[in-house]
PDB file of N, CA and C in Angstrom:
ATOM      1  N   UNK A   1     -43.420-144.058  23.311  1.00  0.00           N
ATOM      2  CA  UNK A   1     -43.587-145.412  22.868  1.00  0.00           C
ATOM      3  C   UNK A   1     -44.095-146.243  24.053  1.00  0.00           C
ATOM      4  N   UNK A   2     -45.118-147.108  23.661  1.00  0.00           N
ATOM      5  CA  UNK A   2     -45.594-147.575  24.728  1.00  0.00           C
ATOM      6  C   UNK A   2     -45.061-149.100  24.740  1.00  0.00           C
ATOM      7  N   UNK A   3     -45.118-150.148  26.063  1.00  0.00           N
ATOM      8  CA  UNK A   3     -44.608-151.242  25.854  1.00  0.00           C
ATOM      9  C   UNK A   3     -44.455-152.244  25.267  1.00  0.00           C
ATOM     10  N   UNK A   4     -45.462-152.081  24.037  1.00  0.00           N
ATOM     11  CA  UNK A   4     -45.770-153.080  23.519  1.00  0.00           C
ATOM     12  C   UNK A   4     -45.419-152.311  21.899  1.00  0.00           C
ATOM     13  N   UNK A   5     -45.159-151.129  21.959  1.00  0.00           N
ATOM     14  CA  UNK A   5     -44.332-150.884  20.695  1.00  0.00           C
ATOM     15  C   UNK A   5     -42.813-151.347  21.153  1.00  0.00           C
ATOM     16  N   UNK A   6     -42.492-150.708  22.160  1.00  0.00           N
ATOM     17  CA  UNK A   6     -40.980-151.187  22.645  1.00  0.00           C
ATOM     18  C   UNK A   6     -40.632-152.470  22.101  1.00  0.00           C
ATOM     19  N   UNK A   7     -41.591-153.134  22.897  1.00  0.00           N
ATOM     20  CA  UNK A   7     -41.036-155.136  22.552  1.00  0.00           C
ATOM     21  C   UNK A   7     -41.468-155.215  21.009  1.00  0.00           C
ATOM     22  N   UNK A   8     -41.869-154.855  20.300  1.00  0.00           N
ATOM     23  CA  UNK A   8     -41.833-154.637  18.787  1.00  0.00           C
ATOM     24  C   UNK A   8     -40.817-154.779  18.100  1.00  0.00           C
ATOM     25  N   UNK A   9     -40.513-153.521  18.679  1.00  0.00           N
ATOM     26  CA  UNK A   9     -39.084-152.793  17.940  1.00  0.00           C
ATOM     27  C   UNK A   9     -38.409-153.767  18.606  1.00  0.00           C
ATOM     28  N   UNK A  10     -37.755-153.511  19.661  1.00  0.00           N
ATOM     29  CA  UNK A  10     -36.621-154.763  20.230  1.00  0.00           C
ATOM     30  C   UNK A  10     -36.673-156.466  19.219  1.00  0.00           C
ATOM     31  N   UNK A  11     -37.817-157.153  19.367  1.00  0.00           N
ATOM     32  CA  UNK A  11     -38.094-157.734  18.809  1.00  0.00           C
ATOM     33  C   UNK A  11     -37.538-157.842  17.199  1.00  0.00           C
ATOM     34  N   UNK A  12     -38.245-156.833  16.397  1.00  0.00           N
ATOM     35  CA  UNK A  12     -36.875-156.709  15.278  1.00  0.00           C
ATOM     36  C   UNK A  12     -35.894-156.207  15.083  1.00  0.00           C
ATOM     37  N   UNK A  13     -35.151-155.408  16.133  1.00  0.00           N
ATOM     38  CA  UNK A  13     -33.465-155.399  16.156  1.00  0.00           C
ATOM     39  C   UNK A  13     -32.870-156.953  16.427  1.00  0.00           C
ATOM     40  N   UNK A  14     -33.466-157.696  17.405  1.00  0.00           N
ATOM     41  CA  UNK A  14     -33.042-159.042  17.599  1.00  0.00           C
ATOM     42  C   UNK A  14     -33.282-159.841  16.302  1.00  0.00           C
ATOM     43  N   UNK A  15     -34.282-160.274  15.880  1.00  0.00           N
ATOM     44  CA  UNK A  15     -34.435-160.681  14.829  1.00  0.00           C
ATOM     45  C   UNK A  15     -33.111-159.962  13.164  1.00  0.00           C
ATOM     46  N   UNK A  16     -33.298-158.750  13.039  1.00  0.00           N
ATOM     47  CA  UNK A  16     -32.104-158.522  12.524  1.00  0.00           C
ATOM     48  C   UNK A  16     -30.711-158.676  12.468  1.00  0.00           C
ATOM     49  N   UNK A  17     -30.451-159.121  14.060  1.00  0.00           N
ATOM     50  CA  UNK A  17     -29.317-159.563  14.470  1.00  0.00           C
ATOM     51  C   UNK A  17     -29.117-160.458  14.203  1.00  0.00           C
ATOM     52  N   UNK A  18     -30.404-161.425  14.565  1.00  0.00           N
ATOM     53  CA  UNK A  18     -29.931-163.054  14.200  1.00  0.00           C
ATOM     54  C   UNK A  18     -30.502-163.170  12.781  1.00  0.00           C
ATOM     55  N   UNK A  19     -30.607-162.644  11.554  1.00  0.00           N
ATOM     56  CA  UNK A  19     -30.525-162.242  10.341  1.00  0.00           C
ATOM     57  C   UNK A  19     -28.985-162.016   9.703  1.00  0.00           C
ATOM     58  N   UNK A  20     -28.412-161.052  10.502  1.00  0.00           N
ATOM     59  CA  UNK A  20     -27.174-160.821  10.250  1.00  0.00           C
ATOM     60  C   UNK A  20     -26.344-162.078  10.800  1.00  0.00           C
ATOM     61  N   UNK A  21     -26.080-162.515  12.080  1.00  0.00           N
ATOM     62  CA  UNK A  21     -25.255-163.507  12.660  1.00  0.00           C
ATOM     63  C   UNK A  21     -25.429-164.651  11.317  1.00  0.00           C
ATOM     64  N   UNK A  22     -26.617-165.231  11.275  1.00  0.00           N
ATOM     65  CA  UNK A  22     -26.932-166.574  10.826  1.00  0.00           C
ATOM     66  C   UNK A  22     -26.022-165.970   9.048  1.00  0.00           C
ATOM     67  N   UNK A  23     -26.237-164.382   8.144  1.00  0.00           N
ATOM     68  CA  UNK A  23     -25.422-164.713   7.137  1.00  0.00           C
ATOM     69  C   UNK A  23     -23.724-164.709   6.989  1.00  0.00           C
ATOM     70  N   UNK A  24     -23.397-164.279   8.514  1.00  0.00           N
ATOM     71  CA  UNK A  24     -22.272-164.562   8.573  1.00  0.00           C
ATOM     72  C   UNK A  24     -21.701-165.604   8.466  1.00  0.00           C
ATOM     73  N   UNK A  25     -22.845-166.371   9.577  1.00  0.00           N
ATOM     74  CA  UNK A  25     -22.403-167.994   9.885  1.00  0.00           C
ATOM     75  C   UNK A  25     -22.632-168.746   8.370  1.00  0.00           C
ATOM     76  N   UNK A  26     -23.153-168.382   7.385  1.00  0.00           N
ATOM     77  CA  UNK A  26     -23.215-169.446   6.315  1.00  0.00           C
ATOM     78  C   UNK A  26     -22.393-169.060   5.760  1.00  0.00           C
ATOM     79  N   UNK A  27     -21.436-167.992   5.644  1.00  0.00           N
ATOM     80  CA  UNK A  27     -20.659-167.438   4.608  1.00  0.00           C
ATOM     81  C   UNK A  27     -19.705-168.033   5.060  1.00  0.00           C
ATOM     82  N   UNK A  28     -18.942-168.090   6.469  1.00  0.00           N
ATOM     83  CA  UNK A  28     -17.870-168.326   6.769  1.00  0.00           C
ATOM     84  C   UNK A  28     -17.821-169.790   6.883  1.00  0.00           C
ATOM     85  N   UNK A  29     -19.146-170.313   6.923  1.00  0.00           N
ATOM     86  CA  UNK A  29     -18.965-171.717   6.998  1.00  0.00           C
ATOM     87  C   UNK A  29     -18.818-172.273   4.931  1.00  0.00           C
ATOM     88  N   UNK A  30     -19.070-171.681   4.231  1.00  0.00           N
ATOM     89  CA  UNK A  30     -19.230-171.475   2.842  1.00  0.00           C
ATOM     90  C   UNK A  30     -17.510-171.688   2.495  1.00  0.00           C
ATOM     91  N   UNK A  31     -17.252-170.509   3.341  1.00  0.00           N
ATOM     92  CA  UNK A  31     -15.653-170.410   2.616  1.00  0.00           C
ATOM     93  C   UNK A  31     -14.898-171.703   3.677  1.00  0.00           C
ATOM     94  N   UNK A  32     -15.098-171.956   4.523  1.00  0.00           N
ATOM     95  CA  UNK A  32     -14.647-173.193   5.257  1.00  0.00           C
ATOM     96  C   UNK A  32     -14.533-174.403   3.955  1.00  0.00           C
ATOM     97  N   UNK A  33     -15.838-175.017   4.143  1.00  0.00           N
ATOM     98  CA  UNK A  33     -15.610-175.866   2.846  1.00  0.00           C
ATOM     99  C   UNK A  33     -15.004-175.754   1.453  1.00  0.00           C
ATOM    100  N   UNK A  34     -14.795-174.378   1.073  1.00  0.00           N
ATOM    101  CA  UNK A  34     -14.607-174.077  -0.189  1.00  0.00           C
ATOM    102  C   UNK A  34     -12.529-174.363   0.323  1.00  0.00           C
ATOM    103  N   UNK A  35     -12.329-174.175   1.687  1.00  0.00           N
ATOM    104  CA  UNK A  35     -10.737-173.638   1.826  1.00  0.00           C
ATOM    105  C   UNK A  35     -10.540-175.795   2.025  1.00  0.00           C
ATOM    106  N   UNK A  36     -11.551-176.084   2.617  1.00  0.00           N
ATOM    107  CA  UNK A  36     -11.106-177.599   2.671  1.00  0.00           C
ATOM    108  C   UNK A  36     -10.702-178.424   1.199  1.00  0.00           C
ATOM    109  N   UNK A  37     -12.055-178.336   0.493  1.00  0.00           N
ATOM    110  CA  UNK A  37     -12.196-178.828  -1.237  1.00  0.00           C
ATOM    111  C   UNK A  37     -11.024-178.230  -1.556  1.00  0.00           C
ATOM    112  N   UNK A  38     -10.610-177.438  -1.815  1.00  0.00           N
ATOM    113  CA  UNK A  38      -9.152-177.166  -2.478  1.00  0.00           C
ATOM    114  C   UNK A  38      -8.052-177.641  -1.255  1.00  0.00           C
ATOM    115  N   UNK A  39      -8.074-177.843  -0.368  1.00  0.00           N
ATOM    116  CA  UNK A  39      -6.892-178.419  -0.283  1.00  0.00           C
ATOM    117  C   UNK A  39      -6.686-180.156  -0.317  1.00  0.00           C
ATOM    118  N   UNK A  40      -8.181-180.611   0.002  1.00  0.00           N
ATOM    119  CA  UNK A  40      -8.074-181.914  -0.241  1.00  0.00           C
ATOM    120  C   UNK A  40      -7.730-182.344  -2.153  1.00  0.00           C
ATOM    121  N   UNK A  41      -8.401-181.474  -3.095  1.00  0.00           N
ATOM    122  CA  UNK A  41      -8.076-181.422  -4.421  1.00  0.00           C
ATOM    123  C   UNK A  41      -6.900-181.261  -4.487  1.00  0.00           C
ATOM    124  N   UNK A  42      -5.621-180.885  -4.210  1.00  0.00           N
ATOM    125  CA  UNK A  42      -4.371-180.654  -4.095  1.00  0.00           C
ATOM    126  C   UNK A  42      -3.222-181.323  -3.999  1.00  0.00           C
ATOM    127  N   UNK A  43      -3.711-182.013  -2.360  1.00  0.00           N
ATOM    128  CA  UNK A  43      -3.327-183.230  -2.223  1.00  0.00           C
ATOM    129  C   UNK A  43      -3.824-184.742  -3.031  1.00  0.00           C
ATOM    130  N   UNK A  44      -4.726-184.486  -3.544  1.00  0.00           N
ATOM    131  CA  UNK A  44      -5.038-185.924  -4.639  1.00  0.00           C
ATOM    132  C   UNK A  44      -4.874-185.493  -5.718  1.00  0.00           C
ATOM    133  N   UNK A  45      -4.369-184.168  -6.807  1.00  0.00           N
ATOM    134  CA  UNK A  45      -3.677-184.218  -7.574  1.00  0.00           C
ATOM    135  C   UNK A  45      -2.362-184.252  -7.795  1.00  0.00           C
ATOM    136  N   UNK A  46      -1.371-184.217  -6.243  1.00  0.00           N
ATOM    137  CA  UNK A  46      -0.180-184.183  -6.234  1.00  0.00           C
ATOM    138  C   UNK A  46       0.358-185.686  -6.114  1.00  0.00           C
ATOM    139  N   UNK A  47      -0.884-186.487  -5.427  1.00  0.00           N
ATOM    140  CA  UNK A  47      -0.476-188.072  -4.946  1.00  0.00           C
ATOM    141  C   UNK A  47      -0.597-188.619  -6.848  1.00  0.00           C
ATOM    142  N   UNK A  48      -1.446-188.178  -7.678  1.00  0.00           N
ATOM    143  CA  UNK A  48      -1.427-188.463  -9.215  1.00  0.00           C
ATOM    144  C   UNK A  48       0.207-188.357  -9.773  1.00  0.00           C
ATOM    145  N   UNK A  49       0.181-187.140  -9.521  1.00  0.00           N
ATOM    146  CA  UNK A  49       1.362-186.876 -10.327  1.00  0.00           C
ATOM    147  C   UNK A  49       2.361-187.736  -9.816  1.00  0.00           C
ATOM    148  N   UNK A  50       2.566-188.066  -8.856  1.00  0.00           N
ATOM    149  CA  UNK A  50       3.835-188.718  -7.787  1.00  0.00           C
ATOM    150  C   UNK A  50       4.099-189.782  -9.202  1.00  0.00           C
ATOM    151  N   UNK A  51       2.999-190.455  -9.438  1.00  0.00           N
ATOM    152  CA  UNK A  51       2.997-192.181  -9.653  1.00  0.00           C
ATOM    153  C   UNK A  51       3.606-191.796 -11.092  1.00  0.00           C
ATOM    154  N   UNK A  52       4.103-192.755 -11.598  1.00  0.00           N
ATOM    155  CA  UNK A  52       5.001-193.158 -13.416  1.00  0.00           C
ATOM    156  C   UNK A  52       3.613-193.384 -13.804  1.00  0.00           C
ATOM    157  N   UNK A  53       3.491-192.335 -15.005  1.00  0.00           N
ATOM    158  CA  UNK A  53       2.260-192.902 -16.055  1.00  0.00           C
ATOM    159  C   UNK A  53       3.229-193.915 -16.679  1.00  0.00           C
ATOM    160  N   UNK A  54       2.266-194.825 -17.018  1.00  0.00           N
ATOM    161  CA  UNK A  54       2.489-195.892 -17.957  1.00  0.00           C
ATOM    162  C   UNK A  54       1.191-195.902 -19.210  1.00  0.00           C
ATOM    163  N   UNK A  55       2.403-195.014 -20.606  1.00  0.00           N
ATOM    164  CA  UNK A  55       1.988-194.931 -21.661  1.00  0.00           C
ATOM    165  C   UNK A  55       1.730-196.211 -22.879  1.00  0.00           C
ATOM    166  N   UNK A  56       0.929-196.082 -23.390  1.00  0.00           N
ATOM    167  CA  UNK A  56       0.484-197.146 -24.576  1.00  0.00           C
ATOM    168  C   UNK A  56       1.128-196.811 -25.893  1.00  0.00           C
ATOM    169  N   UNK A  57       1.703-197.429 -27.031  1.00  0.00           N
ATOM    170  CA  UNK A  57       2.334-196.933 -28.027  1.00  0.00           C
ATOM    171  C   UNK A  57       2.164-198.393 -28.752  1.00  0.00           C
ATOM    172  N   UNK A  58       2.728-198.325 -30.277  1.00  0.00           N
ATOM    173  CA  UNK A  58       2.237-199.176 -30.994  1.00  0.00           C
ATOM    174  C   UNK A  58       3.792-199.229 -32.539  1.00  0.00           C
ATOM    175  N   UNK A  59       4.172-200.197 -32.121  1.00  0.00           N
ATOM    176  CA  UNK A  59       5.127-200.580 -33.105  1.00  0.00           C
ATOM    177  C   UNK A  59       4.532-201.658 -34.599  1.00  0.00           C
ATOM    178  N   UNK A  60       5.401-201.510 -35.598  1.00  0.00           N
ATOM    179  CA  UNK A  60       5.958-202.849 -36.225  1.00  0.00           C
ATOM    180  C   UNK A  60       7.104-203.517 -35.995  1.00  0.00           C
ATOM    181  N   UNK A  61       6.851-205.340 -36.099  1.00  0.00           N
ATOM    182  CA  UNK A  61       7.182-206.220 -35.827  1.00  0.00           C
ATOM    183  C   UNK A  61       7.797-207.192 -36.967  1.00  0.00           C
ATOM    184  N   UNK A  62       8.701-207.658 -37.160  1.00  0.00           N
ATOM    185  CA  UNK A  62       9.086-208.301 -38.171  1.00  0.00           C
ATOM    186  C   UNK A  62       9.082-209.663 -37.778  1.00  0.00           C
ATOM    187  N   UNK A  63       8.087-210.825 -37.884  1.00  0.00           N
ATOM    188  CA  UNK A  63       8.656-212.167 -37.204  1.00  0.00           C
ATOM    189  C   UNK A  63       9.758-212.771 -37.708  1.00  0.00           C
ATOM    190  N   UNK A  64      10.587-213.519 -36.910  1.00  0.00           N
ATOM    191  CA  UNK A  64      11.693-214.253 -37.227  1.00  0.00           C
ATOM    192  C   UNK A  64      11.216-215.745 -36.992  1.00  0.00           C
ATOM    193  N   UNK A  65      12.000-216.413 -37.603  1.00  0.00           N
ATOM    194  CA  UNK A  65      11.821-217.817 -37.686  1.00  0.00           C
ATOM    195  C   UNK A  65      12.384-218.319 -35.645  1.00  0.00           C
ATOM    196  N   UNK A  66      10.471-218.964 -35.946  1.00  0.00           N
ATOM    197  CA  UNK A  66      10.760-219.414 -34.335  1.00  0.00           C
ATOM    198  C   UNK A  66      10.184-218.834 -33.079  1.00  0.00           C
ATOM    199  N   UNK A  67       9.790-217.346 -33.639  1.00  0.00           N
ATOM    200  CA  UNK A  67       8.974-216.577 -33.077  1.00  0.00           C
ATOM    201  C   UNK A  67       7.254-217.010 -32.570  1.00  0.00           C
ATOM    202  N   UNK A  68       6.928-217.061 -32.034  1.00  0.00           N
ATOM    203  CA  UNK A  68       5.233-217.065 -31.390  1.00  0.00           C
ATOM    204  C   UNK A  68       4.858-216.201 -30.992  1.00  0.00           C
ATOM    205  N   UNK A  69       3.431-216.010 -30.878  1.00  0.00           N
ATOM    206  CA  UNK A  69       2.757-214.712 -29.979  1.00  0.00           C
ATOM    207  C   UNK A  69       2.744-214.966 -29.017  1.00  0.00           C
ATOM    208  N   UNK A  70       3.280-216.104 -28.055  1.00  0.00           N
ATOM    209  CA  UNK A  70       3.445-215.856 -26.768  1.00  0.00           C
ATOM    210  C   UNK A  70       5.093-215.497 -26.707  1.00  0.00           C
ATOM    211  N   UNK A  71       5.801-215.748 -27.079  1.00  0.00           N
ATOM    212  CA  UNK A  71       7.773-215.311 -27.509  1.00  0.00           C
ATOM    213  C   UNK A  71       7.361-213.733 -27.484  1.00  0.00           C
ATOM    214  N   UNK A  72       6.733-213.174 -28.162  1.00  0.00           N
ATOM    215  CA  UNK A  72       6.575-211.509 -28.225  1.00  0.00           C
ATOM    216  C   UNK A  72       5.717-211.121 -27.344  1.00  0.00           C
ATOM    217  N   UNK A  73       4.152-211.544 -26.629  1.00  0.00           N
ATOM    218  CA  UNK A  73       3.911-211.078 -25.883  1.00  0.00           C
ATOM    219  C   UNK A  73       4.881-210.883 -24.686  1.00  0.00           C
ATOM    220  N   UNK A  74       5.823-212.473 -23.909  1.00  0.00           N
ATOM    221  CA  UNK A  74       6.457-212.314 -22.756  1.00  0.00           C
ATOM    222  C   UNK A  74       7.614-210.917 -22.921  1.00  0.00           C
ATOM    223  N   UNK A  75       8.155-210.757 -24.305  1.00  0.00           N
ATOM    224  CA  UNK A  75       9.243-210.029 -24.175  1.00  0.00           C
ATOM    225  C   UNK A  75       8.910-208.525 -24.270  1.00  0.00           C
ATOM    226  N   UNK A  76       7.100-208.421 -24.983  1.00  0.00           N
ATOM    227  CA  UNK A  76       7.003-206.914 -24.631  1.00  0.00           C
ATOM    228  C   UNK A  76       6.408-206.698 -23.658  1.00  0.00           C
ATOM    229  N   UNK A  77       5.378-207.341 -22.568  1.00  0.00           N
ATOM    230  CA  UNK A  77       4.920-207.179 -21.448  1.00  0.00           C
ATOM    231  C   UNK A  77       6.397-207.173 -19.889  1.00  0.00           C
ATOM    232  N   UNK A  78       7.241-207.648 -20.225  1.00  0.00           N
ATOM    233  CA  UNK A  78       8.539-208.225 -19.336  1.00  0.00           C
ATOM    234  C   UNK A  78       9.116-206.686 -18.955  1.00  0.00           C
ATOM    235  N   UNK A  79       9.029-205.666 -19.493  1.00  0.00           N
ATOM    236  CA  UNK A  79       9.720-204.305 -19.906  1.00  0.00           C
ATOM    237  C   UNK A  79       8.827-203.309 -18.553  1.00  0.00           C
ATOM    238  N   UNK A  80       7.361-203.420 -18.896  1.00  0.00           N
ATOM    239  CA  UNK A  80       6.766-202.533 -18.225  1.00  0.00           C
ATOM    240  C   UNK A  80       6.268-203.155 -16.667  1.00  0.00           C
ATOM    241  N   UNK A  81       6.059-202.871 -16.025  1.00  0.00           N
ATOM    242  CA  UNK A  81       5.269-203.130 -14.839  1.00  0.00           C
ATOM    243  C   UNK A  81       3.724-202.721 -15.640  1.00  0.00           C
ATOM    244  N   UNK A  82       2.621-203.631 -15.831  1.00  0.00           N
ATOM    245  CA  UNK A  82       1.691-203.073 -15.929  1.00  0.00           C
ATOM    246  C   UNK A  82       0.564-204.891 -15.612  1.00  0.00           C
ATOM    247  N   UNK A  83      -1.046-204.342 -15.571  1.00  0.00           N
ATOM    248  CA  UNK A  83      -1.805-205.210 -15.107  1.00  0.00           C
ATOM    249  C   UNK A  83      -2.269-205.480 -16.332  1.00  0.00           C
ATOM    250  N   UNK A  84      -1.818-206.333 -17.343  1.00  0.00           N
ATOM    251  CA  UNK A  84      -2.719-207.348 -18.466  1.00  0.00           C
ATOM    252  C   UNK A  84      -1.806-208.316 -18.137  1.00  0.00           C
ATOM    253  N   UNK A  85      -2.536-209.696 -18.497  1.00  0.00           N
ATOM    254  CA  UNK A  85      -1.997-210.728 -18.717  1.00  0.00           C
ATOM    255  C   UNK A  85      -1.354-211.361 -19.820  1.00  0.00           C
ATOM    256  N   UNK A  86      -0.772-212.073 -20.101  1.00  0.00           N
ATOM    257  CA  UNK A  86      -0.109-212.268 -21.945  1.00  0.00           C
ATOM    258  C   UNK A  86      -1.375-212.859 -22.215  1.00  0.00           C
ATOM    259  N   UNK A  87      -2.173-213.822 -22.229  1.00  0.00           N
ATOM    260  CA  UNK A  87      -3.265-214.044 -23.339  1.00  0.00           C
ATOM    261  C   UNK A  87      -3.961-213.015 -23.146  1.00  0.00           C
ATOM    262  N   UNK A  88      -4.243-212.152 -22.363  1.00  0.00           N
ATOM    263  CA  UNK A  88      -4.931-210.669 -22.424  1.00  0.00           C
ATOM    264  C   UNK A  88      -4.480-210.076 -24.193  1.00  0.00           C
ATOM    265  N   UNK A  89      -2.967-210.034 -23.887  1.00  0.00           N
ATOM    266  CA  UNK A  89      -2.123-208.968 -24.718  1.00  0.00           C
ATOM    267  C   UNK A  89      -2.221-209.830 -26.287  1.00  0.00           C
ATOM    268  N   UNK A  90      -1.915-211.131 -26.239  1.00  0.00           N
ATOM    269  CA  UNK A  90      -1.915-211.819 -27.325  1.00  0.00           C
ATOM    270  C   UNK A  90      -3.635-211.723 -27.935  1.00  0.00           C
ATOM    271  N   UNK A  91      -4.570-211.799 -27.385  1.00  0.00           N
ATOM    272  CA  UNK A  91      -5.939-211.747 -27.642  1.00  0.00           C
ATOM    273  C   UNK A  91      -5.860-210.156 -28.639  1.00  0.00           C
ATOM    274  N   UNK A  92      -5.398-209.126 -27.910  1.00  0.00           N
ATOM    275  CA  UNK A  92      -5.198-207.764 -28.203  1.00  0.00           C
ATOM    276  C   UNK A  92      -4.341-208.115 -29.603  1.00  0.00           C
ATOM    277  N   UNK A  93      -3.204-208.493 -30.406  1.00  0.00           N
ATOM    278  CA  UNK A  93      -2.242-208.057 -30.953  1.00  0.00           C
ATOM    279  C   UNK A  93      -2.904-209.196 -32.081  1.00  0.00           C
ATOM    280  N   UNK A  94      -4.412-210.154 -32.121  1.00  0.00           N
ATOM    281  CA  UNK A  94      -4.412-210.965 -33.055  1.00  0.00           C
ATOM    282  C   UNK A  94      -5.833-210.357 -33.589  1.00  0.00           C
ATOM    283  N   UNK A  95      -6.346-209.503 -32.561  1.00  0.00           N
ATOM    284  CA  UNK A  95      -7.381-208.532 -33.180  1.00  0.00           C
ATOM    285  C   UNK A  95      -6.662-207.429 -33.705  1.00  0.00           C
ATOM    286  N   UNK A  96      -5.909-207.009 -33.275  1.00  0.00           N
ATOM    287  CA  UNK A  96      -5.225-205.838 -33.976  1.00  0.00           C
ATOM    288  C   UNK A  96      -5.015-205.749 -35.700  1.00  0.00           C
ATOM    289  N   UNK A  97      -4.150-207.395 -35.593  1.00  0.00           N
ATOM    290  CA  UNK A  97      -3.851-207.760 -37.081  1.00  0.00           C
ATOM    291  C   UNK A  97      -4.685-208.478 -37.533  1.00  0.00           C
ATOM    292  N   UNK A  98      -5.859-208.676 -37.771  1.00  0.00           N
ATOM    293  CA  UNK A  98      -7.031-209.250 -37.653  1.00  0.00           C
ATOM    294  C   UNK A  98      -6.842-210.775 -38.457  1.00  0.00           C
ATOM    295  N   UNK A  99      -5.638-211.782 -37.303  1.00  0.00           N
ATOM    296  CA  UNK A  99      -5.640-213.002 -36.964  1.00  0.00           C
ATOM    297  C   UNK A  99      -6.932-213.917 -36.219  1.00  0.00           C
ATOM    298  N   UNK A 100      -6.862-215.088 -37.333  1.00  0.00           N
ATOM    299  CA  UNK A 100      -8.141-216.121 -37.023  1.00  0.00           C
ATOM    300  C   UNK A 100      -7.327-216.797 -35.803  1.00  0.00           C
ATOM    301  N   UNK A 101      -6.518-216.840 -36.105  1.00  0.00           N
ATOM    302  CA  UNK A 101      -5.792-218.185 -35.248  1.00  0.00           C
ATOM    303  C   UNK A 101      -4.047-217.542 -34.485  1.00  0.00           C
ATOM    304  N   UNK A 102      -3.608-218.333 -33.679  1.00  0.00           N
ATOM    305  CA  UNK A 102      -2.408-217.861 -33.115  1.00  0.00           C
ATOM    306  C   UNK A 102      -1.310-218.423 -33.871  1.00  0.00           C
ATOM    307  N   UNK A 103      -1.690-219.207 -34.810  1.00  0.00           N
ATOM    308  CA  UNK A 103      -0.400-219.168 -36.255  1.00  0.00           C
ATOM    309  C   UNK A 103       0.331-218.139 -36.689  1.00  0.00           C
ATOM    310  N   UNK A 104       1.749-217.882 -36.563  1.00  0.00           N
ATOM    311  CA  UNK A 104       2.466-216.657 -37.432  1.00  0.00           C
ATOM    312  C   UNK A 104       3.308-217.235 -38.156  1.00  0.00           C
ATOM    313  N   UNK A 105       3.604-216.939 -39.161  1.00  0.00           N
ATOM    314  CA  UNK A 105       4.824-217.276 -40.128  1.00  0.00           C
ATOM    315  C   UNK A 105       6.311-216.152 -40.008  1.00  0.00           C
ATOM    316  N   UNK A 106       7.298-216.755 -40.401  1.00  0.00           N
ATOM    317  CA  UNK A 106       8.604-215.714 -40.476  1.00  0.00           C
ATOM    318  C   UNK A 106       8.363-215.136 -41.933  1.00  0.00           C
ATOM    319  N   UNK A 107       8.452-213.428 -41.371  1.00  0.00           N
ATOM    320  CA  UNK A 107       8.391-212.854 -42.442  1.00  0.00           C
ATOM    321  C   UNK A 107       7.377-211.851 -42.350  1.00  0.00           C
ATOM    322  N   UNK A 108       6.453-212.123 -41.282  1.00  0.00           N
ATOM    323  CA  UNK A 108       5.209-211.682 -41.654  1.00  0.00           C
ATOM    324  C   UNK A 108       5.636-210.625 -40.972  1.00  0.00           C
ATOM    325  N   UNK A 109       4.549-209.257 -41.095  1.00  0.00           N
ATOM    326  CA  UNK A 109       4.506-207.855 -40.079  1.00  0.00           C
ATOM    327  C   UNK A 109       3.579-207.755 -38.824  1.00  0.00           C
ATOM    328  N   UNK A 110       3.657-207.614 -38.073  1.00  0.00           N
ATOM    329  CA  UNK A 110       2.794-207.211 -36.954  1.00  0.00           C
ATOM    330  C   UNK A 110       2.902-206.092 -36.430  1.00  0.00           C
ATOM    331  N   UNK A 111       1.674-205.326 -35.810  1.00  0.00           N
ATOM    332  CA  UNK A 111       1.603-204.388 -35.255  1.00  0.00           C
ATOM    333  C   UNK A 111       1.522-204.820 -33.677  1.00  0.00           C
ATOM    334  N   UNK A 112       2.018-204.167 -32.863  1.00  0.00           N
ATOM    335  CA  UNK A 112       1.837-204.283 -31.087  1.00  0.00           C
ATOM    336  C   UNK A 112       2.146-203.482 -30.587  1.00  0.00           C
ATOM    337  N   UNK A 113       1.234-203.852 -29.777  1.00  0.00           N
ATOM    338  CA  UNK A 113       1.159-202.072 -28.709  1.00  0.00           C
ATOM    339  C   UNK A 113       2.196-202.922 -27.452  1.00  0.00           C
ATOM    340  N   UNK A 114       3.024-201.529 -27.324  1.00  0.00           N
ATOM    341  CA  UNK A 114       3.675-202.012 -25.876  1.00  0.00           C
ATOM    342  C   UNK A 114       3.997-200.565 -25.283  1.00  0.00           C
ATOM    343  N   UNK A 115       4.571-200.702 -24.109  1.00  0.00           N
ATOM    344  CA  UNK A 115       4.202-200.240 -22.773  1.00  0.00           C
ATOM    345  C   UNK A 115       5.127-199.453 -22.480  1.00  0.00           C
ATOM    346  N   UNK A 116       5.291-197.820 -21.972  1.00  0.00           N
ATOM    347  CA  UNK A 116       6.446-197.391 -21.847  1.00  0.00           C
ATOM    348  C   UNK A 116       5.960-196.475 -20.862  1.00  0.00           C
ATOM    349  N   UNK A 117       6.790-196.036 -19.915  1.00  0.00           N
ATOM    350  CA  UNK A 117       6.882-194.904 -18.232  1.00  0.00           C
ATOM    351  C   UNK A 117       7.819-193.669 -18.634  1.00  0.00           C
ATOM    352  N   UNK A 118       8.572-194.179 -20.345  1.00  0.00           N
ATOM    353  CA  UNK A 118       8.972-192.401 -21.034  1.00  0.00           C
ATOM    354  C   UNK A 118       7.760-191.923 -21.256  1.00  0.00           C
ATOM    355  N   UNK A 119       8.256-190.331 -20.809  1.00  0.00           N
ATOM    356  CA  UNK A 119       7.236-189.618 -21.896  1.00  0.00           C
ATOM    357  C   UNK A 119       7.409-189.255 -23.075  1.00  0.00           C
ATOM    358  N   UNK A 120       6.599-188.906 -24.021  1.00  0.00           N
ATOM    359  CA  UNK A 120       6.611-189.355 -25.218  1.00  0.00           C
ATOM    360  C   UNK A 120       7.222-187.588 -25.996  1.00  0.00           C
TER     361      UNK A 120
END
């Protein structure tokens, strides 16, 4: 073999090498990220679970004389920790019963959703 076959050949054993090195290096860098993503996924499905779901559910209501939709919003929003406001909730419970106006009479039925951290 003359020198310039030599540096040939050498030439692609090196090249094969750094063929081989470089698919090591992507593989192991491959499973690197793959070992990070699951553990960061892990920890932000365990910080989920930590917290109280706060479930939605939906009763009937019997008004009593004296009653308002703000009297029932304060006393079913008062129960849960949650982010609506009572004319939020009252807006919600007069579309529900598909009320023109915030007039109720005693007697009447209502439906309302209220707020519970049981599970169901």
């Amino acid at each position: 073999m003359n020198s310039s076959e030599q540096r040939i050949w050498n030439n692609q054993i090196r090249r094969q090498r750094e063929r081989k090195r470089n698919i090591i290096l992507a593989f192991c860098t491959f499973c690197l990220i793959l070992i990070l993503s699951l553990t960061i996924n892990s920890f932000l499905s365990n910080a989920k679970t930590n917290k109280e779901m706060t479930c939605k559910y939906y009763k009937s209501i019997m008004i009593e004389e004296g009653d308002t939709l703000w009297s029932i919003a304060s006393q079913n929003l008062n129960d849960v920790n949650i982010n609506i406001t009572i004319s939020a909730y009252i807006k919600e419970i007069m579309k529900m019963n598909g009320l023109q106006s915030d007039r109720i009479t005693a007697g009447m039925y209502l439906v309302i959703p209220y707020y519970s951290n049981d599970n169901p």
